[in-house]
N, C-alpha and C. Protein backbone atom coordinates (compact mmCIF):
# COMPACT_ATOMS: atom_id res chain seq x y z
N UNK A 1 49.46 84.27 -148.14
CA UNK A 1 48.98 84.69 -149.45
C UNK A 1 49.50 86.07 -149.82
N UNK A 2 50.04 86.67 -148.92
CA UNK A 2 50.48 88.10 -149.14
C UNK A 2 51.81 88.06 -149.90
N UNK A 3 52.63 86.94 -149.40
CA UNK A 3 53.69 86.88 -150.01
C UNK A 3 54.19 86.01 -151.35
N UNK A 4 54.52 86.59 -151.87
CA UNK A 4 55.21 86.27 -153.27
C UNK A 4 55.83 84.93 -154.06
N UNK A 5 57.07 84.89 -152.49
CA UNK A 5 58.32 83.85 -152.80
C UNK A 5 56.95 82.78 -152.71
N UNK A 6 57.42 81.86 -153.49
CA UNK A 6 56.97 80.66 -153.07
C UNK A 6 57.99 79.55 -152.43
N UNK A 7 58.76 79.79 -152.06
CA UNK A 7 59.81 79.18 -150.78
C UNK A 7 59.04 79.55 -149.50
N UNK A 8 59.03 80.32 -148.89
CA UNK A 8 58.57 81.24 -148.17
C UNK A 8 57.20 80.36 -148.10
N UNK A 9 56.43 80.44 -148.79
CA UNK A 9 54.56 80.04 -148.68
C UNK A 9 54.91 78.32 -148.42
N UNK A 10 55.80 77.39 -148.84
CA UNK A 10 55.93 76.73 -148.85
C UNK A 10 56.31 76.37 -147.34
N UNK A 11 57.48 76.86 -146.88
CA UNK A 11 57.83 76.90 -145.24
C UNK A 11 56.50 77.23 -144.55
N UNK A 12 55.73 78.13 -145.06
CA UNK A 12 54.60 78.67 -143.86
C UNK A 12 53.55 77.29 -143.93
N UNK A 13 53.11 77.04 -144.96
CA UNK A 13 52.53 75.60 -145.03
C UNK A 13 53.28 74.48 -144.15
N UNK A 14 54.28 74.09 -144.34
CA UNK A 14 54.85 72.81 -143.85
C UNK A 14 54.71 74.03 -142.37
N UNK A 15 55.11 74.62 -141.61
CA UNK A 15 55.13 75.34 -140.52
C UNK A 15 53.43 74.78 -139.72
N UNK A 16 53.03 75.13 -140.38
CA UNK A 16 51.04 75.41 -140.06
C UNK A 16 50.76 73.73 -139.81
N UNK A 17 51.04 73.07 -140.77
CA UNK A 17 51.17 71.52 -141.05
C UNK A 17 51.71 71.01 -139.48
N UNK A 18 52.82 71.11 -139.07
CA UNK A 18 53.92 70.19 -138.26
C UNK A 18 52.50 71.05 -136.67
N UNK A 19 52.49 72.27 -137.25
CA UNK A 19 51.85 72.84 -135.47
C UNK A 19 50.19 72.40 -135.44
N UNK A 20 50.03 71.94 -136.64
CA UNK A 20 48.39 71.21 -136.69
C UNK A 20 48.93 69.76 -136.35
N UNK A 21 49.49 69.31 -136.66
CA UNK A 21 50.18 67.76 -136.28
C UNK A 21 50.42 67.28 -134.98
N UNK A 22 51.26 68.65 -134.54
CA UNK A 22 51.24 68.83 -132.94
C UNK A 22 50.40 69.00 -131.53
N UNK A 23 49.27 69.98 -132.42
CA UNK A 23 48.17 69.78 -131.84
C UNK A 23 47.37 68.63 -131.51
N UNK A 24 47.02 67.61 -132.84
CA UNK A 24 46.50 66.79 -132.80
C UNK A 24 47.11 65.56 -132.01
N UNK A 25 48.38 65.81 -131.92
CA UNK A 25 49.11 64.60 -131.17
C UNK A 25 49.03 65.15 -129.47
N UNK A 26 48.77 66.05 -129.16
CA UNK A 26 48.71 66.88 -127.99
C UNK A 26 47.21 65.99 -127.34
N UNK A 27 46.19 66.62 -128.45
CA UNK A 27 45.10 65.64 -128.55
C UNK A 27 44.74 64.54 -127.72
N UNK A 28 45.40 63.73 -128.87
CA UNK A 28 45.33 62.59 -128.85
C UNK A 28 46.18 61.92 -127.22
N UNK A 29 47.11 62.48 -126.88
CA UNK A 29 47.84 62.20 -125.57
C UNK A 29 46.71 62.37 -124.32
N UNK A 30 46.01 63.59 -124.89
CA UNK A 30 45.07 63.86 -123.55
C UNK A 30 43.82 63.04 -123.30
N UNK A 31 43.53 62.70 -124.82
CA UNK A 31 41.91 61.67 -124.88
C UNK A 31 42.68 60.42 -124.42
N UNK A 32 43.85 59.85 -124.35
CA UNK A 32 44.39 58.43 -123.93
C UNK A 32 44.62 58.33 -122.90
N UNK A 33 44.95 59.56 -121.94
CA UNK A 33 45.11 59.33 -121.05
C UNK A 33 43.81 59.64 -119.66
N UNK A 34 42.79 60.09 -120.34
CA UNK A 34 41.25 60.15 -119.66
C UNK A 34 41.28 58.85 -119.93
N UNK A 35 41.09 58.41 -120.81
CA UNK A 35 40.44 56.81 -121.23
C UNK A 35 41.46 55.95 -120.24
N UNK A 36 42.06 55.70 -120.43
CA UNK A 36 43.25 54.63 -119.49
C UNK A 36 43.51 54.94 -118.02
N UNK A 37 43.13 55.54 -117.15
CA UNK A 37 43.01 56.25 -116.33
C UNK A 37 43.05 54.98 -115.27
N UNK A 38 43.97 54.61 -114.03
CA UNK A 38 44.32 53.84 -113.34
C UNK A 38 43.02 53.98 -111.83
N UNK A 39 42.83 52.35 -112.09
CA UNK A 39 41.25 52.48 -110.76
C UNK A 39 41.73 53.14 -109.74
N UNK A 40 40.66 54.03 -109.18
CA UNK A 40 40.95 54.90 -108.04
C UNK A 40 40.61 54.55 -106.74
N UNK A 41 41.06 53.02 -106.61
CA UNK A 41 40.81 51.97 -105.14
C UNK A 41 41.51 52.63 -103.99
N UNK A 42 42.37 53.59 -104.01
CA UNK A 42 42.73 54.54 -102.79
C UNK A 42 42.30 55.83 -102.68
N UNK A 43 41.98 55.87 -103.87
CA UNK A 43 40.82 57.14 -103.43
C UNK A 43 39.90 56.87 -102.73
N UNK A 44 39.02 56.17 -103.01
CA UNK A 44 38.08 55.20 -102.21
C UNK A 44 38.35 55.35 -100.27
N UNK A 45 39.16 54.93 -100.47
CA UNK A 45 39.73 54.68 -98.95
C UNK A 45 40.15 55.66 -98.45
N UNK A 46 40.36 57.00 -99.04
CA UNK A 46 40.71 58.41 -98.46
C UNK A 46 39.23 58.45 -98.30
N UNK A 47 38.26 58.98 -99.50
CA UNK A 47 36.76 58.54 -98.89
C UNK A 47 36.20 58.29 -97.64
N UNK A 48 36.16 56.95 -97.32
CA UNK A 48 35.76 56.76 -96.30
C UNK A 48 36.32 57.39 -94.98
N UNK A 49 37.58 57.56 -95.13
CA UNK A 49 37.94 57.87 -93.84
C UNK A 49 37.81 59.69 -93.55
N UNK A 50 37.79 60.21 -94.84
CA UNK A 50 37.42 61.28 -94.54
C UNK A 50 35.30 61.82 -94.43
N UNK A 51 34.95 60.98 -94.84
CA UNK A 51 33.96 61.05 -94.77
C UNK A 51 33.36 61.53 -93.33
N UNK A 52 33.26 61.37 -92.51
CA UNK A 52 32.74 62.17 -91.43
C UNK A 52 32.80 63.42 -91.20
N UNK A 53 34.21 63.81 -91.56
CA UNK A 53 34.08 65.34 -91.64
C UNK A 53 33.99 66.02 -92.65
N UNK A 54 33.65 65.75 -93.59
CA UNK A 54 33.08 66.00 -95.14
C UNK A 54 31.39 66.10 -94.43
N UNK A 55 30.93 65.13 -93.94
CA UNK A 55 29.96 65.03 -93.65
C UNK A 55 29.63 66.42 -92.66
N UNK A 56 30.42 66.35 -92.14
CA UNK A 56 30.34 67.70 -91.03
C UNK A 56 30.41 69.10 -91.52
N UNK A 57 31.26 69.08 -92.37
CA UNK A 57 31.35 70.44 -93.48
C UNK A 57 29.81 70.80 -94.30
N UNK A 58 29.12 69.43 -94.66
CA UNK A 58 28.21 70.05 -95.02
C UNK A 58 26.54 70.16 -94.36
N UNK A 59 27.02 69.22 -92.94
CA UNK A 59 26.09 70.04 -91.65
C UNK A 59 25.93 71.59 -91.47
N UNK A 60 27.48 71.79 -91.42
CA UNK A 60 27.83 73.31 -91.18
C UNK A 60 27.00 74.18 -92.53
N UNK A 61 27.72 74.16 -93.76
CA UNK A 61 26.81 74.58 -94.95
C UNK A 61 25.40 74.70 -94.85
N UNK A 62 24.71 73.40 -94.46
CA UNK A 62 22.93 73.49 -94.21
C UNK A 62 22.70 74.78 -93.35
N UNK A 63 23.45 74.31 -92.31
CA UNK A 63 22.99 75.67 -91.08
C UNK A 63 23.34 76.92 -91.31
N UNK A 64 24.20 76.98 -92.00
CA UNK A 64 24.34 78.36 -92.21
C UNK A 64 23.47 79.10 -93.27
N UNK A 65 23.28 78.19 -94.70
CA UNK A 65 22.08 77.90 -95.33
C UNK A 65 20.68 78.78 -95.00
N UNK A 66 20.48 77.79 -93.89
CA UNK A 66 18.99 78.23 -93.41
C UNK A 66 18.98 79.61 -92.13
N UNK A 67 20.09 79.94 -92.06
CA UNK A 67 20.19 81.17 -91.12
C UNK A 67 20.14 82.23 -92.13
N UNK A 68 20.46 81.87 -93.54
CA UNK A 68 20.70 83.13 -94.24
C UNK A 68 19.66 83.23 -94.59
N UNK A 69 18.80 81.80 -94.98
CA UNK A 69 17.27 82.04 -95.43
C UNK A 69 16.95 82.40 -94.65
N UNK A 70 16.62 82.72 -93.37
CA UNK A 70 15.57 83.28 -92.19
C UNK A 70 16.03 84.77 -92.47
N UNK A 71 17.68 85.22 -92.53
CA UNK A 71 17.71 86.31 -92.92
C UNK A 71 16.91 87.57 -94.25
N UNK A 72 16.94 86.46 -95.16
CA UNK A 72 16.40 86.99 -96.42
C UNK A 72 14.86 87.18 -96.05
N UNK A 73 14.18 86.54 -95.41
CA UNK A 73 12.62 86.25 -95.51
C UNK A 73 12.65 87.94 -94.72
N UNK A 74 13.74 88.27 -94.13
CA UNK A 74 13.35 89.72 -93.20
C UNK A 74 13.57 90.69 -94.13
N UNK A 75 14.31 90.50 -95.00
CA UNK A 75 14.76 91.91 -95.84
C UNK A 75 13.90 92.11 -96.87
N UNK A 76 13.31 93.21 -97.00
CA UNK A 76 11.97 93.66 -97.98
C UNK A 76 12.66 94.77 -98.99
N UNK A 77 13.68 95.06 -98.99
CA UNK A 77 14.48 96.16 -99.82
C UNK A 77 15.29 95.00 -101.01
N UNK A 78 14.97 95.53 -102.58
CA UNK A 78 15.12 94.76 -103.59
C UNK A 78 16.94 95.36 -103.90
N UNK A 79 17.04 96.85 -103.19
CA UNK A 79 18.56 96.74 -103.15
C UNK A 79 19.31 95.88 -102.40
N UNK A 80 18.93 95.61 -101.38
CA UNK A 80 19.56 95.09 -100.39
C UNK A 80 19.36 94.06 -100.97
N UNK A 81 18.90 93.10 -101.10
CA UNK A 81 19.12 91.73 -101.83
C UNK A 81 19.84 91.92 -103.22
N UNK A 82 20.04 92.76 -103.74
CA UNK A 82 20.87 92.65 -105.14
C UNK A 82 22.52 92.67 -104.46
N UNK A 83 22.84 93.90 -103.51
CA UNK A 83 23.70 93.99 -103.36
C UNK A 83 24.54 92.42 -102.72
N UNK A 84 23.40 92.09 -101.98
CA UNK A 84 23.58 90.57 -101.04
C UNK A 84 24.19 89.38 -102.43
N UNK A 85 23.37 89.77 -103.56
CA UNK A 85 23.57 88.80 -104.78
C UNK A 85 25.10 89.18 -104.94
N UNK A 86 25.70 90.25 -105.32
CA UNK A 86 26.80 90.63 -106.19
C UNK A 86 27.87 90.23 -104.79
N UNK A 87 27.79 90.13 -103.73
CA UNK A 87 28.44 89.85 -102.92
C UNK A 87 29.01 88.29 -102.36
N UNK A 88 27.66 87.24 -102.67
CA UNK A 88 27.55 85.93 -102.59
C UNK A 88 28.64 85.64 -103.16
N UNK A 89 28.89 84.65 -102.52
CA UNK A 89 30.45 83.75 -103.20
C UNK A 89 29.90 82.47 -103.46
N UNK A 90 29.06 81.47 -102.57
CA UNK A 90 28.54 80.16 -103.29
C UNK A 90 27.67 79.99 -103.97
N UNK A 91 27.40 79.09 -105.06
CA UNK A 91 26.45 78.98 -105.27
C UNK A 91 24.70 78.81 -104.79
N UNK A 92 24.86 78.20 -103.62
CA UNK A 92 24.08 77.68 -102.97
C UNK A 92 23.02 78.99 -102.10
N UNK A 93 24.01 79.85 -101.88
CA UNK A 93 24.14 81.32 -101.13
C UNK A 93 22.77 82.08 -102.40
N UNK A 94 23.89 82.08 -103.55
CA UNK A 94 23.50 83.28 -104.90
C UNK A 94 22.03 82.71 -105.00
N UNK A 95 21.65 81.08 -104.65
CA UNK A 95 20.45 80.52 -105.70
C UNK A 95 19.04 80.88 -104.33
N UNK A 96 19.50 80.79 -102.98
CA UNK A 96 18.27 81.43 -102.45
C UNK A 96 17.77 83.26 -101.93
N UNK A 97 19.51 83.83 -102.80
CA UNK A 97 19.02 85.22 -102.63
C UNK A 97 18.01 85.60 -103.89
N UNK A 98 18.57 84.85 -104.95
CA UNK A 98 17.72 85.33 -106.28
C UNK A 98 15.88 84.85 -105.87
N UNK A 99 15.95 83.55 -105.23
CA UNK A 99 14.41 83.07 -104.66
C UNK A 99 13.66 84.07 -103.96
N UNK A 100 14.75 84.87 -102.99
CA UNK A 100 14.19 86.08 -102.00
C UNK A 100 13.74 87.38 -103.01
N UNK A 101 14.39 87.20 -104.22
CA UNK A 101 14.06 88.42 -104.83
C UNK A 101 13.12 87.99 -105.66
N UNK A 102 12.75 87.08 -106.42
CA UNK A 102 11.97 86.49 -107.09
C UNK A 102 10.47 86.67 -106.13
N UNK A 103 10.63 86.32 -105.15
CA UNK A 103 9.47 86.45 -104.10
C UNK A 103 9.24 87.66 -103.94
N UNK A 104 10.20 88.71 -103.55
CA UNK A 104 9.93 89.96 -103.05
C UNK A 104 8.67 90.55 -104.54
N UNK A 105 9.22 90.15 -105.97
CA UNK A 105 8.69 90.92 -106.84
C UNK A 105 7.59 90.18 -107.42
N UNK A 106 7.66 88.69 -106.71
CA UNK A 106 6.23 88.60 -106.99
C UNK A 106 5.14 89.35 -106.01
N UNK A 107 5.70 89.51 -104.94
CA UNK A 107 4.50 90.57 -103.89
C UNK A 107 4.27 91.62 -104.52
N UNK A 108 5.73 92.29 -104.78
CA UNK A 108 5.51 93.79 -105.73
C UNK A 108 4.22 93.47 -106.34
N UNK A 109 4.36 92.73 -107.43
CA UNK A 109 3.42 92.62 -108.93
C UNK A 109 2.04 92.48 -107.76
N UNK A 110 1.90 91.47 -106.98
CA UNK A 110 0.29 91.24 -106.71
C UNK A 110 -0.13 92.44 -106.20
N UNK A 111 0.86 93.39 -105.25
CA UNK A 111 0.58 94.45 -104.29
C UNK A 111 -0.32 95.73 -105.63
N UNK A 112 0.68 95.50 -106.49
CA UNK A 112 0.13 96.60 -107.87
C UNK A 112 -0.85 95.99 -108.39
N UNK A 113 -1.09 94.47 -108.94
CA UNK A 113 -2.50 94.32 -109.33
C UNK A 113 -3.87 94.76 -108.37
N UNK A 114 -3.17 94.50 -106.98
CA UNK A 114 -4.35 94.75 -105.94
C UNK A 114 -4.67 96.03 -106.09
N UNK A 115 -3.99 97.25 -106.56
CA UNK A 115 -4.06 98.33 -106.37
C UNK A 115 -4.51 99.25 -107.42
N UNK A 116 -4.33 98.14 -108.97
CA UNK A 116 -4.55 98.45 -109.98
C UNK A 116 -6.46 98.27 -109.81
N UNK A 117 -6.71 96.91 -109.38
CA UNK A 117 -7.97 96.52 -109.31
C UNK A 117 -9.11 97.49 -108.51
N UNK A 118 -8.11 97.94 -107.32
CA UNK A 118 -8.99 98.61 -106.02
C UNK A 118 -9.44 100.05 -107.36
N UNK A 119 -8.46 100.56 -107.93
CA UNK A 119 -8.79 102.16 -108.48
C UNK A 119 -9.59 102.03 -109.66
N UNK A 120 -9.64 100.92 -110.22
CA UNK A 120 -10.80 100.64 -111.30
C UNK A 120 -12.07 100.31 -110.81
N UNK A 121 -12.64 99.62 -110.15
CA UNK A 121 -13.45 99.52 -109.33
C UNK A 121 -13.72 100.71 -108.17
């Protein structure tokens, strides 16, 4: 719109046109080829055979899991569990440090109502 020629506005249109066209055909290549997608009967069969030690990988995960939870239940410092957060790499890791801190500050809160209650009384 800045420019004048109308040659010029005309090219930028057909330009904008052919790369919206392109897009959509880009599109359209990618939604056809999710949809048509060839049965995955050897995947399957990698599956099974790897399955035991898939299975074993996430033995290992549990246990380590619950070593970190026994760890957390010891740590009473709300830094030390943040820092533990910003450090976590799995998910699984990040979702029972936030539980440890979630816990720690629900004690906080009761420890202060208890304390709020004891000085009013």
């Amino acid at each position: 719109e800045v420019t004048l020629d109308l040659a010029e506005r005309r090219r930028i249109r057909s330009a904008i046109r052919e790369l919206q066209r392109q897009e959509l055909e880009r599109d359209e290549e990618a939604l056809a080829s999710k949809r048509f997608r060839p049965e995955r009967g050897s995947h399957r069969q990698d599956d099974k055979e790897n399955w035991p030690r898939s299975q074993h990988l996430e033995e290992e995960q549990q246990a380590a899991l619950a070593a970190l939870s026994q760890q957390l239940e010891a740590i009473t410092s709300m830094e030390e569990l943040t820092k533990l957060l910003r450090a976590a790499g799995e998910y699984e890791e990040r979702k029972l440090i936030r539980a440890a801190i979630r816990k720690l500050r629900a004690k906080e809160i009761e420890a202060a109502t208890l304390a709020g209650n004891v000085q009013s009384s």
